[in-house]
Protein backbone atom coordinates (compact mmCIF):
# COMPACT_ATOMS: atom_id res chain seq x y z
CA UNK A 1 165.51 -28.70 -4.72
CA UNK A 2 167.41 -32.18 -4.92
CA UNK A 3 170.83 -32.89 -4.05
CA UNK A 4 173.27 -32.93 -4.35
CA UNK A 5 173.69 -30.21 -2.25
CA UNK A 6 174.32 -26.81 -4.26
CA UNK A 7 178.14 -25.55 -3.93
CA UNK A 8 177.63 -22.95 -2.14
CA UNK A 9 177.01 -25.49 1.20
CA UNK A 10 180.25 -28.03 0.14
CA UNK A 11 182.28 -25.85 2.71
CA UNK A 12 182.91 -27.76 5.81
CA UNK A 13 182.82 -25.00 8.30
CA UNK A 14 183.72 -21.43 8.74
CA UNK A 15 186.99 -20.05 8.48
CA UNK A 16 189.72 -20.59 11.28
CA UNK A 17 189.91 -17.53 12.99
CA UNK A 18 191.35 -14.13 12.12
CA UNK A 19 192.80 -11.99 14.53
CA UNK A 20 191.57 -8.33 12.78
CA UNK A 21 192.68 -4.99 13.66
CA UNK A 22 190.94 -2.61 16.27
CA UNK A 23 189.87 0.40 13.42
CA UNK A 24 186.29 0.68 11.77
CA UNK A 25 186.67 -0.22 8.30
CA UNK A 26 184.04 1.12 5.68
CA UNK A 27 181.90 -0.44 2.88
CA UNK A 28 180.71 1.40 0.87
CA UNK A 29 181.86 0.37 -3.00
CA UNK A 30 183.39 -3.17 -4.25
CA UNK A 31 186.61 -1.67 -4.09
CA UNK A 32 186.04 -0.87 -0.48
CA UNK A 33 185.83 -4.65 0.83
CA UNK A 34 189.36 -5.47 1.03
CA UNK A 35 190.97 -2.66 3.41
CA UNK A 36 187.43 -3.06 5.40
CA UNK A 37 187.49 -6.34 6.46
CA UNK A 38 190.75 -6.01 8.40
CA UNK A 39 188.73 -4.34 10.82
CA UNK A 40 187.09 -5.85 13.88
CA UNK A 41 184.14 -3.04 13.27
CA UNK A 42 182.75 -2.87 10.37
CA UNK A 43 180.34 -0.34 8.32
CA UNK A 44 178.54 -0.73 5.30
CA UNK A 45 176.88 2.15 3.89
CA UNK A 46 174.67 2.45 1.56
CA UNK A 47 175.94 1.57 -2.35
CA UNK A 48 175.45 0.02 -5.57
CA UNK A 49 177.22 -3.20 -6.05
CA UNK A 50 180.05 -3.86 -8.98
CA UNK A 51 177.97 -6.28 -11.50
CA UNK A 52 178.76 -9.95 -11.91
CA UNK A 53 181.28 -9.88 -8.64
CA UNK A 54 180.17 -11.06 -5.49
CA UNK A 55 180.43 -8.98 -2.07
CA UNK A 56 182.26 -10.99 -0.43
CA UNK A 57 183.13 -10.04 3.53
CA UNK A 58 184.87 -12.15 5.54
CA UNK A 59 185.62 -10.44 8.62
CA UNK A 60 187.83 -10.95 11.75
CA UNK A 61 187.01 -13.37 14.22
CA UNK A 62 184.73 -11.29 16.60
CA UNK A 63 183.82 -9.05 14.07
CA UNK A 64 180.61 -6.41 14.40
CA UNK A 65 179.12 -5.38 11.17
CA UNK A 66 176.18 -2.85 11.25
CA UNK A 67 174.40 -1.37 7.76
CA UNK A 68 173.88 1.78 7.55
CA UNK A 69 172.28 2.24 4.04
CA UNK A 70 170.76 -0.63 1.80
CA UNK A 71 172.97 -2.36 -0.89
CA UNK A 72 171.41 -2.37 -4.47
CA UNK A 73 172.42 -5.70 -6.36
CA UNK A 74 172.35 -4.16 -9.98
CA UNK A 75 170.60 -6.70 -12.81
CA UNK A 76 173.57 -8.87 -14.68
CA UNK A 77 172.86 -12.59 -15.80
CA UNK A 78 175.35 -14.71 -14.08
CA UNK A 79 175.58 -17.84 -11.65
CA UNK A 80 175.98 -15.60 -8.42
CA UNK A 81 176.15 -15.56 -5.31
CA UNK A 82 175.51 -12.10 -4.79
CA UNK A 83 176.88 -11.82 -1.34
CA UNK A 84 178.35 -13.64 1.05
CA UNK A 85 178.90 -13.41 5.46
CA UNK A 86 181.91 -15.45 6.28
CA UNK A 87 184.04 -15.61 9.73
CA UNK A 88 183.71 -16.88 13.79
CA UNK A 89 181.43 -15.01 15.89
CA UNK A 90 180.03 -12.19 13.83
CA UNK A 91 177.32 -9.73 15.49
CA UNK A 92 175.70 -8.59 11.90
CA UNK A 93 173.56 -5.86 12.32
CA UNK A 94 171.33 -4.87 9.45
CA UNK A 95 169.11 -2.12 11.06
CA UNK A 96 166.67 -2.92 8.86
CA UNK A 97 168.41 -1.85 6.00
CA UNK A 98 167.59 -3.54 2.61
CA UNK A 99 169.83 -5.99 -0.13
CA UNK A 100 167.68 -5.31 -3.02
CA UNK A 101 167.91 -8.29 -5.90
CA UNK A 102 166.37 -6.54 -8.65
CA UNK A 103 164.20 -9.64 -9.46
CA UNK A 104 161.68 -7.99 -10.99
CA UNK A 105 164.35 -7.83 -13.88
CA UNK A 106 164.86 -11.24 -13.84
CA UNK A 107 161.40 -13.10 -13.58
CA UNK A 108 160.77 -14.70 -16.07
CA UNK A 109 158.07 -17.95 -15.12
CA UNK A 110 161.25 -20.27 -15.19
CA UNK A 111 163.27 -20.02 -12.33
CA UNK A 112 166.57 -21.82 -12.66
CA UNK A 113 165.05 -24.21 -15.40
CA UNK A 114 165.90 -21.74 -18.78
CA UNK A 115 164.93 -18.37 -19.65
CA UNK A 116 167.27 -15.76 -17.97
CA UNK A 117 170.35 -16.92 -15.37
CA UNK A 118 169.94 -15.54 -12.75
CA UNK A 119 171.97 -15.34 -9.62
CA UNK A 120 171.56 -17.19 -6.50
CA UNK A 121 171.72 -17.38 -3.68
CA UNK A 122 171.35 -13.97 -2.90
CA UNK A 123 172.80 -14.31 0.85
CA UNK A 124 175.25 -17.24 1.96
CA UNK A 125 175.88 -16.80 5.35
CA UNK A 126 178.70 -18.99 6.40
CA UNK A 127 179.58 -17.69 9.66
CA UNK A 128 178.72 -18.45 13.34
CA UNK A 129 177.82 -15.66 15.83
CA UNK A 130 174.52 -13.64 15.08
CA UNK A 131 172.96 -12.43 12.14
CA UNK A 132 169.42 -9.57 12.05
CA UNK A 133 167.46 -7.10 11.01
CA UNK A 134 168.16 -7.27 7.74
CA UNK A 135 165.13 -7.28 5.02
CA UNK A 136 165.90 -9.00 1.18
CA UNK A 137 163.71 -6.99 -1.21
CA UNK A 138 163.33 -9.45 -4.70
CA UNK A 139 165.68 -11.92 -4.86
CA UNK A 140 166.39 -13.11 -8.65
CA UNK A 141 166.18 -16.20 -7.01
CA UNK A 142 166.55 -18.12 -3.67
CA UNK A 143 167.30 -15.97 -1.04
CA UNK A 144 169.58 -16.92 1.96
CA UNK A 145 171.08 -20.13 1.90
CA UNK A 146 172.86 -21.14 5.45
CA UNK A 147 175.97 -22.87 6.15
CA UNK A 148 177.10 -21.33 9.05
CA UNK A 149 176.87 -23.45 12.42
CA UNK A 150 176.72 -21.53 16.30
CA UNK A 151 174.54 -19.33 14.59
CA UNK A 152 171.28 -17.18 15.49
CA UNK A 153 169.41 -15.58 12.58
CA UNK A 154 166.61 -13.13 13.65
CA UNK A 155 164.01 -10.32 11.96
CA UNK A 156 165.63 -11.32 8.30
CA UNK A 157 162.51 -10.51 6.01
CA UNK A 158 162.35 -12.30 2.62
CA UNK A 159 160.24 -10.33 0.32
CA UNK A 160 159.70 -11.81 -3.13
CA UNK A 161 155.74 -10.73 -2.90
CA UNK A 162 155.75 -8.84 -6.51
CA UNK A 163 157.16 -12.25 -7.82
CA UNK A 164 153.50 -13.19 -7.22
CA UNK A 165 152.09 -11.44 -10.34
CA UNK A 166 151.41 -13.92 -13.42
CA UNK A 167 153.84 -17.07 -11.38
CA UNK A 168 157.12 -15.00 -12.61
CA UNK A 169 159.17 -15.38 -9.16
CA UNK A 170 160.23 -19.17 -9.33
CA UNK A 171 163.07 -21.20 -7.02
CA UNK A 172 162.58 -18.07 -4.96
CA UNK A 173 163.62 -20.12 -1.50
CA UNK A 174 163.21 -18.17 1.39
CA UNK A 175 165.94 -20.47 3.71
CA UNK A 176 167.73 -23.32 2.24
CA UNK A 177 169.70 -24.45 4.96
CA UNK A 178 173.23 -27.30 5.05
CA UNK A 179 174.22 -26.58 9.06
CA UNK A 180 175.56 -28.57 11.16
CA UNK A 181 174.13 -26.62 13.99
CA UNK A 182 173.47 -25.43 16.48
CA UNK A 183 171.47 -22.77 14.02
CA UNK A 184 168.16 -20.70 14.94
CA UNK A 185 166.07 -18.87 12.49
CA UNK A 186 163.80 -16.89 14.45
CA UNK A 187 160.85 -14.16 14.26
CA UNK A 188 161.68 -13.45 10.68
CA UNK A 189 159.13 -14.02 7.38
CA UNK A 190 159.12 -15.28 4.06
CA UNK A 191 156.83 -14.47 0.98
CA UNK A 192 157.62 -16.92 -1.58
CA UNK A 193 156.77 -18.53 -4.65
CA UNK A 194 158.85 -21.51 -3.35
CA UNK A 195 159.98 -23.18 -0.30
CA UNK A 196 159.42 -20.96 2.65
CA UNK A 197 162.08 -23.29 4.39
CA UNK A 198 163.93 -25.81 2.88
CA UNK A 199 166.08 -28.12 5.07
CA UNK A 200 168.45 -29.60 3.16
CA UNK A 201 170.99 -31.59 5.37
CA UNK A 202 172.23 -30.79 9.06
CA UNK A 203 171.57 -31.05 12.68
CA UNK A 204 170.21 -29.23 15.13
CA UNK A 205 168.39 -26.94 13.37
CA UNK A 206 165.36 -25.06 15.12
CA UNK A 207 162.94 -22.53 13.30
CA UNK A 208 160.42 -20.51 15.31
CA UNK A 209 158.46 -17.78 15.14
CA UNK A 210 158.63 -16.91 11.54
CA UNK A 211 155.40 -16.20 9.07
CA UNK A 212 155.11 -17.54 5.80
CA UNK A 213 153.32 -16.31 3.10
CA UNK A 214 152.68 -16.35 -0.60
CA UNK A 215 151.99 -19.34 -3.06
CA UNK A 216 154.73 -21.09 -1.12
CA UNK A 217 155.67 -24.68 -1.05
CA UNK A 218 155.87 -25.20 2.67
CA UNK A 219 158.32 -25.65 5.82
CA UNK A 220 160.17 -28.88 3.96
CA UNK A 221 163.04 -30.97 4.54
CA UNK A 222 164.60 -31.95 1.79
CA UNK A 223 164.84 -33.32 -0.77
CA UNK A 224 167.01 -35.63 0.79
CA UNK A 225 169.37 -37.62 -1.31
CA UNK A 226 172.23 -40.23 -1.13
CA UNK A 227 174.82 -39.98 1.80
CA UNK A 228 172.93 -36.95 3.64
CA UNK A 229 171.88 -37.10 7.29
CA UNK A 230 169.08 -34.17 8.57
CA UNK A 231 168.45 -34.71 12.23
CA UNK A 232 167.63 -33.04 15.84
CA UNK A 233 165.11 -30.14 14.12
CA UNK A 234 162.36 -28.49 15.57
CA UNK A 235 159.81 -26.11 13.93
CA UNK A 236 157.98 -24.41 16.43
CA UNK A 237 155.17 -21.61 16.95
CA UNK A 238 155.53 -20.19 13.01
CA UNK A 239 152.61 -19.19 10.89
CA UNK A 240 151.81 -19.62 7.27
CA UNK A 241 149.40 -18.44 4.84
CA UNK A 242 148.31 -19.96 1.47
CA UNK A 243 150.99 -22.61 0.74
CA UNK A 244 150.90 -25.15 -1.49
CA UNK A 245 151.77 -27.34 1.03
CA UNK A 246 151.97 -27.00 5.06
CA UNK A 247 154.58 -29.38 6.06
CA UNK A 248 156.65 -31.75 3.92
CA UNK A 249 159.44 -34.24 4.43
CA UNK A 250 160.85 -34.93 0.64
CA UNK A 251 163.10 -37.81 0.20
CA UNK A 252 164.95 -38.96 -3.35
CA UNK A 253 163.59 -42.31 -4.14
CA UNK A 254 166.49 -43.51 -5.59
CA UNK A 255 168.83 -42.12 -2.38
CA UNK A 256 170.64 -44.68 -0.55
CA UNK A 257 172.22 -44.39 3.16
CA UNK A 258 170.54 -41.51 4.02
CA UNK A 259 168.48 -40.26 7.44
CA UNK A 260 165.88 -38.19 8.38
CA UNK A 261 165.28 -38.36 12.47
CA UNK A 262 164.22 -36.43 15.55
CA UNK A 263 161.97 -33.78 13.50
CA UNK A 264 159.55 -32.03 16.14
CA UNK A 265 156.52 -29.86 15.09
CA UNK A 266 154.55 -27.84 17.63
CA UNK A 267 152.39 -25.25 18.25
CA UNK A 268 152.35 -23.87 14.40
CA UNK A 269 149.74 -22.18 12.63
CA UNK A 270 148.56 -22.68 9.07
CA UNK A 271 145.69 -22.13 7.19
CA UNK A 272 144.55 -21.45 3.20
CA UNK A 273 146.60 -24.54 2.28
CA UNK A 274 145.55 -25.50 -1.54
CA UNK A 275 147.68 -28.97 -1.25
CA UNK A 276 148.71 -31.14 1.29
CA UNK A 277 148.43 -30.05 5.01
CA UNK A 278 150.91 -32.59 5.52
CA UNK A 279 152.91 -34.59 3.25
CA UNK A 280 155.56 -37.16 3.59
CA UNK A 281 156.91 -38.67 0.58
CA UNK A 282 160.05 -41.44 -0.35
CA UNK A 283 159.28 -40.71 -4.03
CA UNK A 284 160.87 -37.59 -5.17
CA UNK A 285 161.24 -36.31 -7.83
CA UNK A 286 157.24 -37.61 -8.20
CA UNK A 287 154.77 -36.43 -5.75
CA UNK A 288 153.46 -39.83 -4.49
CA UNK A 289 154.52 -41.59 -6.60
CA UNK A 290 156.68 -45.17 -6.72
CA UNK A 291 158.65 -44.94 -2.81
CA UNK A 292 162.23 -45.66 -2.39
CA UNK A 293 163.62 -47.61 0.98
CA UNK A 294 166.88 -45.86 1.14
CA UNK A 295 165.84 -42.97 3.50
CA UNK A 296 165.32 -44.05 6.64
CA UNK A 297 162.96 -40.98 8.03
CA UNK A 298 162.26 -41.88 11.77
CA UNK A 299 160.93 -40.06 15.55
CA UNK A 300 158.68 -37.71 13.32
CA UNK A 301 156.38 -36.15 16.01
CA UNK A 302 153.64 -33.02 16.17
CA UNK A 303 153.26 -32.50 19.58
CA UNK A 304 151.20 -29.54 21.64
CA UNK A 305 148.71 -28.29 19.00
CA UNK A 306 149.74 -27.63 15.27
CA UNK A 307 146.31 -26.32 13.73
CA UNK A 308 146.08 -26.67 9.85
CA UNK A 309 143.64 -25.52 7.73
CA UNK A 310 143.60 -26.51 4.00
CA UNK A 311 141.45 -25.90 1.11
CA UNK A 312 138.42 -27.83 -0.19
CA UNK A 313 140.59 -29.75 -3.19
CA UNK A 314 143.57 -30.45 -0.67
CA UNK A 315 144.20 -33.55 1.26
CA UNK A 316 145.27 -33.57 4.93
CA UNK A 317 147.69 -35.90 5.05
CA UNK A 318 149.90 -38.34 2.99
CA UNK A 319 152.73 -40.38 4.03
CA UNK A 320 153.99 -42.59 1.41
CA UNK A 321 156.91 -44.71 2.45
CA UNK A 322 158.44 -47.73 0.90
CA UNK A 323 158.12 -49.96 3.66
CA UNK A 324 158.20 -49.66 7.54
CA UNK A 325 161.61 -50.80 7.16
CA UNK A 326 162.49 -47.14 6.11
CA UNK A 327 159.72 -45.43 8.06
CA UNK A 328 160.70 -47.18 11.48
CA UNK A 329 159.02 -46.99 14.60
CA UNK A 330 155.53 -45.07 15.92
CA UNK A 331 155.13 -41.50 14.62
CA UNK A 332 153.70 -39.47 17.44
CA UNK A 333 150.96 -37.59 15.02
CA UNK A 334 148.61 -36.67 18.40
CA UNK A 335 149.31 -32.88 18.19
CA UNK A 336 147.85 -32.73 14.71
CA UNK A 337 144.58 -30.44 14.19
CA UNK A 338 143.98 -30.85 10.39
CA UNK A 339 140.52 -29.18 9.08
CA UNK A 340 139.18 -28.95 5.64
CA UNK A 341 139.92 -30.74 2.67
CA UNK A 342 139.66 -34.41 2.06
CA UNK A 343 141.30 -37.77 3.76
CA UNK A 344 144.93 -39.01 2.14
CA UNK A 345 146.36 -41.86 2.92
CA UNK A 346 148.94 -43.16 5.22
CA UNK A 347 151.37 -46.33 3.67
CA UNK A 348 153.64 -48.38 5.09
CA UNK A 349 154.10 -45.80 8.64
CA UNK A 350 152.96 -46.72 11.78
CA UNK A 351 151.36 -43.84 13.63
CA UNK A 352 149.61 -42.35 16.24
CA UNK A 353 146.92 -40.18 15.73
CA UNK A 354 144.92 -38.23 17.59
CA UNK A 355 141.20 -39.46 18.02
CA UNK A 356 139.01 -37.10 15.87
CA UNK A 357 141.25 -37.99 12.80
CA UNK A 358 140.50 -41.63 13.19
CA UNK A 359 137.30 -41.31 12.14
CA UNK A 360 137.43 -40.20 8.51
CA UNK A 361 141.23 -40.63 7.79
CA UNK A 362 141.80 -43.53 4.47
CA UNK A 363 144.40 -45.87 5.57
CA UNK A 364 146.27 -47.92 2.95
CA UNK A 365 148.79 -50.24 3.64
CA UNK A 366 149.34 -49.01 7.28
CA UNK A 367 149.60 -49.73 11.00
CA UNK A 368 147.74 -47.32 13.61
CA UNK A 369 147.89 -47.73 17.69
């Protein structure tokens, strides 16, 4: 999705702390929230939510919050969000409880372009401290969207699988993600009909471990548009499944002093992709289409051994920047294992690659060492 970014990241941090009260504090109806929260132990239990109102729980600084039952998010057209984590140093606890969406009431092909409105995000977490075991079950559309910083984010499942069925799930993000770190999202999975990932501004952002799955768009970054800076992120020893695409860097071609530097991919896993194995583009909103120079996307490197398999009607890699002005530098491209598919092309970046792909990759326009 382009920027600007969606409001739900134009906070600029968490809230100052909250000294909260030493009592446990139940959840367990709308109405419940407000006494709850002034609790530095919190329980949710199992409930249906009030329609059109978002759960809101901003807890004490310090705050543990464990489920004990699964939350059902009853179907009402409205912009959302449907719930929201805020405050400093949370432990959130899930137990593997669900937050059920009700999507299946919502899909409707169109995502948020017409038909239905449907609410999104489904999670905003916009705390630090740690946040697992928690499972979203169809999300109308995009799942958890991340502004907290200090943050860990473990074993959070995104299913949107019976989305799958005749291309109704659509915008169904798994991660969107505005942090300005440190954040981890770690040993958790996706199934998608969208981004499994989607980075869309912040620093210091590490993924790793996670499985992706489901006509997916890819681990991305971006897009990236005017005035937004996405730096210091690693993706690291995740697996995906039948994306669209494996790994993409999107950038708006018309965006202006904007960066994209220090992204590190290693030791990932991905096979059954149907379009790009890799793609790096300047000319969003087209796919390869007419680059801008106002994104300066630099230190892109795939070290260790990232093994990507893609179909027989995808390509293995595109990068189409505007000039080597806004692609600066030598991309370290050695720890690339690309199979399958046919040759893209590589313009205006000057890379590295390793030696088997030198001998059928197309170069246009482009500098190799």
């Amino acid at each position: 999705m382009a920027n600007p970014l969606p409001s739900y990241f134009n906070a600029t941090g968490q809230e100052p702390p909250r000294i909260g009260k030493k009592c446990t504090g139940t959840i367990n109806s709308a109405a419940s929230v407000a006494a709850a929260v002034e609790c530095t132990t919190i329980v949710i239990e199992a409930f249906t939510m009030t329609a059109g109102t978002t759960l809101t729980i901003s807890a004490p600084t310090g705050a543990t919050i464990t489920m004990q039952g699964s939350i059902t998010f009853p179907y009402y057209q409205w912009a959302g969000p449907l719930m929201v984590v805020k405050g400093t140093s949370i432990t959130f606890d899930g137990g593997g409880y669900q937050l059920i969406g009700n999507g299946l009431s919502y899909w409707d092909g169109l995502g948020g372009s017409g038909g239905k409105t449907k609410p999104a995000p489904m999670l905003v977490l916009d705390n630090s401290g740690t946040f697992k075991n928690v499972n979203l079950l169809n999300a109308p559309m995009r799942g958890v969207a991340i502004n907290g910083a200090s943050l860990v984010v473990s074993n959070v499942n995104v299913d949107n699988s019976a989305g799958d069925a005749a291309g109704l799930g659509a915008n169904t993000d798994g991660f969107d993600v505005a942090s300005s770190g440190p954040l981890t999202i770690e040993n958790s999975s996706v199934h998608t009909q969208d981004d499994c990932l989607a980075i869309n501004g912040g620093n210091a952002i590490t993924f790793t471990g996670n499985t992706c799955a489901g006509p997916n768009h890819g681990i991305s970054i971006g897009s990236v548009n005017s005035g937004t800076t996405v730096s210091n992120i690693v993706i690291s020893n995740n697996k995906m499944t039948a994306g669209g695409n494996g790994f993409r860097i999107k950038t708006v071609a018309t965006a202006t002093n904007a960066y994209v530097t220090g992204v590190t991919y290693s030791g990932n896993t991905l096979s059954g992709i149907t379009g790009y194995g890799v793609l790096i583009d300047e000319s969003y909103p087209s796919v390869l289409g007419t680059p801008g120079t106002g994104v300066i996307i630099s230190g892109i490197s795939f070290t260790g051994t990232n093994t990507i398999a893609v179909t027989s009607t995808a390509k293995r890699l595109e990068i189409n920047c505007g000039s080597t002005t806004s692609c600066p530098g030598t991309w370290n491209l050695a720890g690339l294992d690309i199979t399958g598919g046919s040759a893209g092309a590589i313009k205006n970046a000057v890379v590295r690659l390793p030696e088997y792909l030198l001998c059928w990759l197309m170069l246009w326009s482009s500098l190799i060492i």
